[in-house]
C-alpha atoms as a PDB file:
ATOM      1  CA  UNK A   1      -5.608  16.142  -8.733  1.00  0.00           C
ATOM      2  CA  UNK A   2      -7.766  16.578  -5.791  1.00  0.00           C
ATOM      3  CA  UNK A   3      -7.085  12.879  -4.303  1.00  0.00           C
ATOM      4  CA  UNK A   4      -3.305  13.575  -4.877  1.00  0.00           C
ATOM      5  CA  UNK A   5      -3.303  16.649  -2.838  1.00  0.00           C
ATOM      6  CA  UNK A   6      -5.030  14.821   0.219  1.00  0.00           C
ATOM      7  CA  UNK A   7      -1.371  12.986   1.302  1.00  0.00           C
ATOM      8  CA  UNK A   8       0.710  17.095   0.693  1.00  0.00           C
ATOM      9  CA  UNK A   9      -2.460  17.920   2.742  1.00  0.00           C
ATOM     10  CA  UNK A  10      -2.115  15.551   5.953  1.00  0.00           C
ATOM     11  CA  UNK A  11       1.785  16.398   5.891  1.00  0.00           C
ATOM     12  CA  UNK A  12       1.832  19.977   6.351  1.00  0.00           C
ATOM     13  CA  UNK A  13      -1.315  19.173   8.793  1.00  0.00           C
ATOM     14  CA  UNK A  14       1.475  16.839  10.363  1.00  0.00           C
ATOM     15  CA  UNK A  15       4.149  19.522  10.364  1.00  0.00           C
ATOM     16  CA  UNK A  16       1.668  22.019  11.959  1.00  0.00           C
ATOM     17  CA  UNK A  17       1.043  19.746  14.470  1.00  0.00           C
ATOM     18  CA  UNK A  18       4.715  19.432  14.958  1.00  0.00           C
ATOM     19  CA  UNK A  19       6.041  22.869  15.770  1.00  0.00           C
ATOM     20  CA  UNK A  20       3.179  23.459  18.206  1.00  0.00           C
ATOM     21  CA  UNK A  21       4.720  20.487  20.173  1.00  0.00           C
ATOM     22  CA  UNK A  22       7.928  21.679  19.666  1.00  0.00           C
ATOM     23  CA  UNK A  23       6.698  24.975  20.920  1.00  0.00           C
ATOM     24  CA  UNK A  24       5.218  23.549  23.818  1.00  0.00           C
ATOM     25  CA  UNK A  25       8.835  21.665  24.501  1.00  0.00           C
ATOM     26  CA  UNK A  26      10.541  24.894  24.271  1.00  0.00           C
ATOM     27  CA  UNK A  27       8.261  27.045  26.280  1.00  0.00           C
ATOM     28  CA  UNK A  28       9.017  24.234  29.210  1.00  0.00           C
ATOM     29  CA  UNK A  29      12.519  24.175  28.722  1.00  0.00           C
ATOM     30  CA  UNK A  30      12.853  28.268  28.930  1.00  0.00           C
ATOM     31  CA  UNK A  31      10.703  27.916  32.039  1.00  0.00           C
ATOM     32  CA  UNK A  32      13.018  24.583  33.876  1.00  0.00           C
ATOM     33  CA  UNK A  33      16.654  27.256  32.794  1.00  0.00           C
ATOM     34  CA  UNK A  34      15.131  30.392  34.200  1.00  0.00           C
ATOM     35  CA  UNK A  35      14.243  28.702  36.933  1.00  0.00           C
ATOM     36  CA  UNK A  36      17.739  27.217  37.183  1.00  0.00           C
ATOM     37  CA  UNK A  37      19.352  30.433  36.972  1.00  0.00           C
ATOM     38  CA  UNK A  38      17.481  32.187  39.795  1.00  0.00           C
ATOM     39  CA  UNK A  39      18.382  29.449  42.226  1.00  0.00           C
ATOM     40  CA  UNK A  40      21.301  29.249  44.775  1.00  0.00           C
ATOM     41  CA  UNK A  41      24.206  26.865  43.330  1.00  0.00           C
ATOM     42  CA  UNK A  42      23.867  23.309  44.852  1.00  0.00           C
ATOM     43  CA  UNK A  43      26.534  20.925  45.095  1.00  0.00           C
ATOM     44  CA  UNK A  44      28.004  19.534  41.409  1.00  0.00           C
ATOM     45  CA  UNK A  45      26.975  16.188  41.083  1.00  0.00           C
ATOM     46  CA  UNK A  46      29.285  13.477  42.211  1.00  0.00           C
ATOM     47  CA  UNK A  47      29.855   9.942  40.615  1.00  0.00           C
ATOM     48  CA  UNK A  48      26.716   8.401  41.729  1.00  0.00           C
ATOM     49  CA  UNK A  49      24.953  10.790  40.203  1.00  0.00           C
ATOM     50  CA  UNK A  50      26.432  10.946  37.103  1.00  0.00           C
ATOM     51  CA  UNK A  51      24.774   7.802  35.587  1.00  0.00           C
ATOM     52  CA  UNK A  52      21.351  10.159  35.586  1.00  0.00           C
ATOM     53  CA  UNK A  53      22.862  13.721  34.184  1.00  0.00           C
ATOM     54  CA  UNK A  54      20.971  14.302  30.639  1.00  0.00           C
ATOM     55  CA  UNK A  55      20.193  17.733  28.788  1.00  0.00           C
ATOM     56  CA  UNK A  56      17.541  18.061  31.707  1.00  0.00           C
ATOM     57  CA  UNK A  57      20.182  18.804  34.264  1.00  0.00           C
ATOM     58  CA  UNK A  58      21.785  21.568  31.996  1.00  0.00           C
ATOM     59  CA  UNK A  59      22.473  25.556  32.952  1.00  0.00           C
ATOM     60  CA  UNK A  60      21.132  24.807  36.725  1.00  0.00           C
ATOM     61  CA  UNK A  61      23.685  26.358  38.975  1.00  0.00           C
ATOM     62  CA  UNK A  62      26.325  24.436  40.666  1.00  0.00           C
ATOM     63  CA  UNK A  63      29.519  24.808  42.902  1.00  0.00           C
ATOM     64  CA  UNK A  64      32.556  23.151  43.572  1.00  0.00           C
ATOM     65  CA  UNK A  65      35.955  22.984  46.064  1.00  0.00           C
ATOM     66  CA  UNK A  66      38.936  21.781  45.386  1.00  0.00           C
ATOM     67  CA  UNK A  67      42.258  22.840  43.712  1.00  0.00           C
ATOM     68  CA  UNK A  68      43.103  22.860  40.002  1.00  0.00           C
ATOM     69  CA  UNK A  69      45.664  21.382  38.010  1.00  0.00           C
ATOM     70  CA  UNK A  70      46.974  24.138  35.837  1.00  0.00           C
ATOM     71  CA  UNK A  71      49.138  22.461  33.770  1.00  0.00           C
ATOM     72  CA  UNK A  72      46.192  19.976  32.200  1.00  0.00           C
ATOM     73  CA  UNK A  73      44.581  23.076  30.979  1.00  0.00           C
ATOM     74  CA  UNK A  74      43.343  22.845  27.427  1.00  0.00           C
ATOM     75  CA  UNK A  75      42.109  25.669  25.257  1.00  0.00           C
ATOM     76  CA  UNK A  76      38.793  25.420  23.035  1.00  0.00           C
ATOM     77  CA  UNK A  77      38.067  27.887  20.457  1.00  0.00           C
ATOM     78  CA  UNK A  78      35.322  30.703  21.315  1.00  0.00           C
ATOM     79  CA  UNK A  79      34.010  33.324  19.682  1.00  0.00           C
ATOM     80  CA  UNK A  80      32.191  36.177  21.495  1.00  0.00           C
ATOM     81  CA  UNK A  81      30.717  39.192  21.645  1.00  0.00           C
ATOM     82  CA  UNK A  82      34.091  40.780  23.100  1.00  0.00           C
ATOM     83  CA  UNK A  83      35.636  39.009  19.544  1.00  0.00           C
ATOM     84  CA  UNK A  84      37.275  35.735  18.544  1.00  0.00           C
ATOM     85  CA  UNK A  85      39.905  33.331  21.696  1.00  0.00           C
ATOM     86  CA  UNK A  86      39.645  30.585  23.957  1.00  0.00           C
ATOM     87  CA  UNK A  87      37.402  29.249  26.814  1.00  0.00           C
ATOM     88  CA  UNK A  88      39.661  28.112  29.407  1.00  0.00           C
ATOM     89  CA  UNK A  89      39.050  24.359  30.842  1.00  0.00           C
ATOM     90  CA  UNK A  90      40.886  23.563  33.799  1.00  0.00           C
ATOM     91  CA  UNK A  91      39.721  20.297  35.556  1.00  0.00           C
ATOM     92  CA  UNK A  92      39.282  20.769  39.444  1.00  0.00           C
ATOM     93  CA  UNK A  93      40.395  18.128  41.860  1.00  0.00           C
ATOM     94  CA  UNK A  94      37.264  17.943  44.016  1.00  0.00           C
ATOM     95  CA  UNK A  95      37.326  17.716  48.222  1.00  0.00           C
ATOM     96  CA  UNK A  96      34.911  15.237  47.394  1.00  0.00           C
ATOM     97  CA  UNK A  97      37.353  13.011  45.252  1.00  0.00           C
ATOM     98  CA  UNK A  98      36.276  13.596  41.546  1.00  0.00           C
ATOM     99  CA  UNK A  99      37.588  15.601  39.137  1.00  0.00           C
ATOM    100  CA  UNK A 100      35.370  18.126  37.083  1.00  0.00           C
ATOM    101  CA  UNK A 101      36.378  20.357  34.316  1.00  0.00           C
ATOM    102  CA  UNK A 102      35.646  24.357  34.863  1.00  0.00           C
ATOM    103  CA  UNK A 103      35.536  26.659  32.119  1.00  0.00           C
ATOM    104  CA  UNK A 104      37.490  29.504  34.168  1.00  0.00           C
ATOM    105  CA  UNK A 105      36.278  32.047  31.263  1.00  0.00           C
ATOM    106  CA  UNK A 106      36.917  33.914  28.194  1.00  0.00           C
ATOM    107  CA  UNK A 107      40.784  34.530  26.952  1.00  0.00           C
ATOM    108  CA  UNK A 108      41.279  36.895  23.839  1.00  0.00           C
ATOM    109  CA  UNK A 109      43.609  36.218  20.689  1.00  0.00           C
ATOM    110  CA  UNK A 110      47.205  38.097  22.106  1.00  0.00           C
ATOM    111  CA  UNK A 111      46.962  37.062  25.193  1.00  0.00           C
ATOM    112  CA  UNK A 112      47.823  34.038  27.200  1.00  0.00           C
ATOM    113  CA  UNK A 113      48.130  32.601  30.493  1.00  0.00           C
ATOM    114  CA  UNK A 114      50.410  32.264  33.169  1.00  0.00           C
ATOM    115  CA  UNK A 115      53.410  29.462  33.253  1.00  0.00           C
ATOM    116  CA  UNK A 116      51.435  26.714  34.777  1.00  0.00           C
ATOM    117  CA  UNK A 117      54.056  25.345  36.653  1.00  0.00           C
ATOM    118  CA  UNK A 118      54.360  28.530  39.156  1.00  0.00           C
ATOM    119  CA  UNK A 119      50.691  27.972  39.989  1.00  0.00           C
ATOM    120  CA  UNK A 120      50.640  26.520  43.387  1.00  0.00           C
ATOM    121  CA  UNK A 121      47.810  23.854  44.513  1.00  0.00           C
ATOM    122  CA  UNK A 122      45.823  26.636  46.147  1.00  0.00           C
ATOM    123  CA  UNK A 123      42.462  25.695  47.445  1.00  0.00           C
ATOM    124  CA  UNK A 124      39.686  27.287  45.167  1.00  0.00           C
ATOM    125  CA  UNK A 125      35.441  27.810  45.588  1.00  0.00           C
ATOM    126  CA  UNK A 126      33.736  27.594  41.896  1.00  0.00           C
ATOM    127  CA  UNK A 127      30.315  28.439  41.260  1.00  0.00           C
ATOM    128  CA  UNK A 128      28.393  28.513  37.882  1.00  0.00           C
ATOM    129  CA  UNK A 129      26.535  26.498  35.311  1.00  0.00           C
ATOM    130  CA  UNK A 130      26.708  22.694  34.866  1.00  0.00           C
ATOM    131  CA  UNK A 131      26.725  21.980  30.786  1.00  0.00           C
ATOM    132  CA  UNK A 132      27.549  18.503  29.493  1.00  0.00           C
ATOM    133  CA  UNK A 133      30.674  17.693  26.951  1.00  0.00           C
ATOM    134  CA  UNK A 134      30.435  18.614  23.913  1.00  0.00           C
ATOM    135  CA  UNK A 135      32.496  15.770  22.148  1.00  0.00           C
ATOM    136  CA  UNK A 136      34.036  15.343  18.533  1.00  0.00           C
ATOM    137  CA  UNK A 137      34.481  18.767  17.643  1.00  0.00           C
ATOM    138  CA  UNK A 138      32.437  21.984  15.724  1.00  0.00           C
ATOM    139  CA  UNK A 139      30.895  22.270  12.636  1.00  0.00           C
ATOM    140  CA  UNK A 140      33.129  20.743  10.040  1.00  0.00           C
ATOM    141  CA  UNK A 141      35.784  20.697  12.615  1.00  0.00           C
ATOM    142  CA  UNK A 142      36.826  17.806  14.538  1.00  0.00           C
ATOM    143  CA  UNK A 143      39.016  18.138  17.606  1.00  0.00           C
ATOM    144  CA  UNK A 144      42.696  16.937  17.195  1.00  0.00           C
ATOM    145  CA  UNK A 145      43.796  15.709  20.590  1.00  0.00           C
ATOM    146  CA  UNK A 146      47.065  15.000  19.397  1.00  0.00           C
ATOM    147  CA  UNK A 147      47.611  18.352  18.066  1.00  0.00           C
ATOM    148  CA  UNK A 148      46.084  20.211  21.468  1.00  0.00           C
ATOM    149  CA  UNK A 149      43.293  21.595  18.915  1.00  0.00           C
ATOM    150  CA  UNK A 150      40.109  21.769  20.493  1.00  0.00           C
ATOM    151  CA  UNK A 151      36.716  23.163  18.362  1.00  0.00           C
ATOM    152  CA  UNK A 152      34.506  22.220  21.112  1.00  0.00           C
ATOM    153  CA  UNK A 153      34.429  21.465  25.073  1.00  0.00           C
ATOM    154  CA  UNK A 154      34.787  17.132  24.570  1.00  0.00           C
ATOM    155  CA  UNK A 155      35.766  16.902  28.388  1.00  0.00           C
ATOM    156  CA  UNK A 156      36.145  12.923  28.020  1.00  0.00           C
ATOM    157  CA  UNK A 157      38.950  13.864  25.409  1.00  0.00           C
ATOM    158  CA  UNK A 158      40.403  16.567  27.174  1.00  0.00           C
ATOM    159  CA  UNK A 159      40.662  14.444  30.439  1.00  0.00           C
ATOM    160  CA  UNK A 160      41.728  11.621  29.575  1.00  0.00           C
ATOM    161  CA  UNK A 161      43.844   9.279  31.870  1.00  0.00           C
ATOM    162  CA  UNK A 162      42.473  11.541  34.814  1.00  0.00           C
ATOM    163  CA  UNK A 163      40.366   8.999  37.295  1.00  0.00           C
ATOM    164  CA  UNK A 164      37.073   9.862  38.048  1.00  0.00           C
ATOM    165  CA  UNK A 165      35.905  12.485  35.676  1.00  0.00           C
ATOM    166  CA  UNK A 166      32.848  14.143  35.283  1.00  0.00           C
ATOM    167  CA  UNK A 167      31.288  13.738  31.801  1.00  0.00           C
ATOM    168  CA  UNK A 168      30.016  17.445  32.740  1.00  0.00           C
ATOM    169  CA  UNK A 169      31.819  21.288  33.067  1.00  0.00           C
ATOM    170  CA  UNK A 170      30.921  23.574  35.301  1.00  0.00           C
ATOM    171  CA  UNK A 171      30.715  27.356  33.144  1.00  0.00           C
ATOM    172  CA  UNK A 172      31.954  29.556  35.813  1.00  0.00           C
ATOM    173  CA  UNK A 173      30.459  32.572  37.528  1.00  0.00           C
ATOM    174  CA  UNK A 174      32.767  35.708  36.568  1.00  0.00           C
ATOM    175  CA  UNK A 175      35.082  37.116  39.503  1.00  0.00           C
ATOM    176  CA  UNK A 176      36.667  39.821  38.857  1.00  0.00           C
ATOM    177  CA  UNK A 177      37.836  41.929  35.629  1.00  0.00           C
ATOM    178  CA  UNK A 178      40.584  39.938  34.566  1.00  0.00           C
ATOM    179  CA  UNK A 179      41.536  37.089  32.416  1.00  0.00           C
ATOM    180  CA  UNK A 180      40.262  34.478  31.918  1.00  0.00           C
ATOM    181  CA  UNK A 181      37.122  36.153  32.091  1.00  0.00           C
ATOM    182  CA  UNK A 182      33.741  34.229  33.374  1.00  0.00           C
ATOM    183  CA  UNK A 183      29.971  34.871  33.289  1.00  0.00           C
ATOM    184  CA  UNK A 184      29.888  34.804  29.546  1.00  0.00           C
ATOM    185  CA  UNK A 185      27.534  32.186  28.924  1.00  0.00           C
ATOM    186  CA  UNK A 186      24.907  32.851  26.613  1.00  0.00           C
ATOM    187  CA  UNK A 187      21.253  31.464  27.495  1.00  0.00           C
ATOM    188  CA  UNK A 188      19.146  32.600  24.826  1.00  0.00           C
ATOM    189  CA  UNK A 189      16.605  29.647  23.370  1.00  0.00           C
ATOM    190  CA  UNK A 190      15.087  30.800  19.853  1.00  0.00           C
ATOM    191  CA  UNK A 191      11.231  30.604  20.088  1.00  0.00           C
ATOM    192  CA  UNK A 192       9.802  30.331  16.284  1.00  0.00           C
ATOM    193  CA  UNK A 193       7.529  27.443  16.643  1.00  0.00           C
ATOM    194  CA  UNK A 194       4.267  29.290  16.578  1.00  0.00           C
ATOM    195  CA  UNK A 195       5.498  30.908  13.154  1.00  0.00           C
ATOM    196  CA  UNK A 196       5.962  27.680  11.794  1.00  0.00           C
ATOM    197  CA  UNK A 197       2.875  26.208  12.957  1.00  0.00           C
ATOM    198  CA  UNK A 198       0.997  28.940  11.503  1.00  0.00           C
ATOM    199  CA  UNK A 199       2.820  28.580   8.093  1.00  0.00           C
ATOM    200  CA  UNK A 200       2.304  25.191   7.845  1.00  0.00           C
ATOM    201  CA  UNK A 201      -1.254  25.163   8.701  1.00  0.00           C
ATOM    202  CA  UNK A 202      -1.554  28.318   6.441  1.00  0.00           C
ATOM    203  CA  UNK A 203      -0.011  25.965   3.782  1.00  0.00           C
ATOM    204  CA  UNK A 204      -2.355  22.937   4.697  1.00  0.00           C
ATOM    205  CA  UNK A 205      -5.572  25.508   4.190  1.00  0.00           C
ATOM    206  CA  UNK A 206      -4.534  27.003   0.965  1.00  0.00           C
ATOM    207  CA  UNK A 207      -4.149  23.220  -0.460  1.00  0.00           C
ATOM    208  CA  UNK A 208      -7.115  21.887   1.034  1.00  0.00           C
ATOM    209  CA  UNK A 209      -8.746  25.014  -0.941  1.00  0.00           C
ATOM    210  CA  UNK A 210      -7.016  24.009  -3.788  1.00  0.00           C
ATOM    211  CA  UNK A 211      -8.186  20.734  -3.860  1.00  0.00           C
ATOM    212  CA  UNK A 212     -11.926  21.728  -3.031  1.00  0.00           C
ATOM    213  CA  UNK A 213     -11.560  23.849  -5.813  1.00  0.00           C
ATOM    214  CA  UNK A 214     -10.346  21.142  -8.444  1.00  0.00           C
ATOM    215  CA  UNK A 215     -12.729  18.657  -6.939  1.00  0.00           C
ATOM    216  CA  UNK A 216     -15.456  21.294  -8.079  1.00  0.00           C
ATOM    217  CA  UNK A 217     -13.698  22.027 -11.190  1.00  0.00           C
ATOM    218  CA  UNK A 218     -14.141  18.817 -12.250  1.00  0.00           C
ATOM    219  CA  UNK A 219     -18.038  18.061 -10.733  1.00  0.00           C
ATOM    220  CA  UNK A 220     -18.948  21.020 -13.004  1.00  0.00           C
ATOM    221  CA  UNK A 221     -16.996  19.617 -16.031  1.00  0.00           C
END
């Protein structure tokens, strides 16, 4: 019993070892946002850059000019603290030539936006977070493109047919009290690694003693 405890041994040893990498990962990835967030917004990434955009380029702050295009705006199911409605994507023709979705904000259930077509091409300034698509849908929920049901932010999907788009949204800064309402993004990154470490090494000590303790057993037999 003692040999067949070694293997149970060396995994929880290996699961142990795990978390505390996983905790050092998350530690570093805490520190790279927060120091995103307390930076001035550079300028969004354009095409040449886009090649090189991974989760490493997430929540730093960007801007953007331009002018939207109202009437491609799609609506993605959110649920918040202020209750259950819709981000708001609206892509953003670019000065610079490329077009970028912006989620303008929060919408509640009851209410809904202006006629799109009585939105002139006005020249806007965004600011706010870069985040990258989200495609295929939520959990257990698959966007329906053909239906204009979205269960996640799959800009690729939502875009389509519109030339040079960012595989990126920008999550904008709020302005304003109004609706759609911005600033909601949540940044808030779980840290339970240590915990786990601990339990698993906890775990790996209490078998090792278990094992000693048969291997003794049966010396003394």
């Amino acid at each position: 019993m003692a040999i067949a405890l070694l293997p149970l041994i060396a995994i929880l040893l290996g699961l142990g070892i795990w978390q505390v990498e996983r905790r050092a990962w998350k530690l570093a990835l805490i520190d790279r946002v927060e120091r995103g967030l307390a930076t001035a917004p550079g300028p969004a990434p354009g095409p040449a850059e886009w090649a090189g955009i991974t989760t490493e380029a997430t929540y730093r702050r960007v801007r953007a000019t331009g002018y939207y295009l109202p009437c491609r705006t799609k609506l993605a199911q959110a649920v918040t603290d202020l209750g259950p409605g819709k981000w708001v994507m609206t892509p953003l023709v670019t000065d610079r030539g490329f077009t970028v979705f912006v989620n303008r904000g929060f919408l509640p259930e009851g209410r809904s936006l202006p006629d799109c077509t009585s939105a002139g091409a006005k020249p806007v300034s965004v600011s706010g977070l870069l985040r990258l698509s989200e495609p295929k849908g939520g959990f257990l929920r698959a966007n329906d493109p053909a239906a204009d049901r979205w269960y996640s932010r799959d800009v690729g999907a939502m875009g389509r047919g519109l030339p040079q788009l960012a595989p990126y949204f920008i999550d904008a800064d709020r302005s304003g009290d109004g609706w759609p309402r911005g600033g909601m993004t949540v940044v808030r990154f779980p840290n339970n690694h240590l915990v786990y470490a601990l339990t698993w090494f906890g775990l790996a000590l209490l078998t090792a003693w278990f094992a000693w303790w048969a291997w003794r057993g049966r010396g003394d037999a």
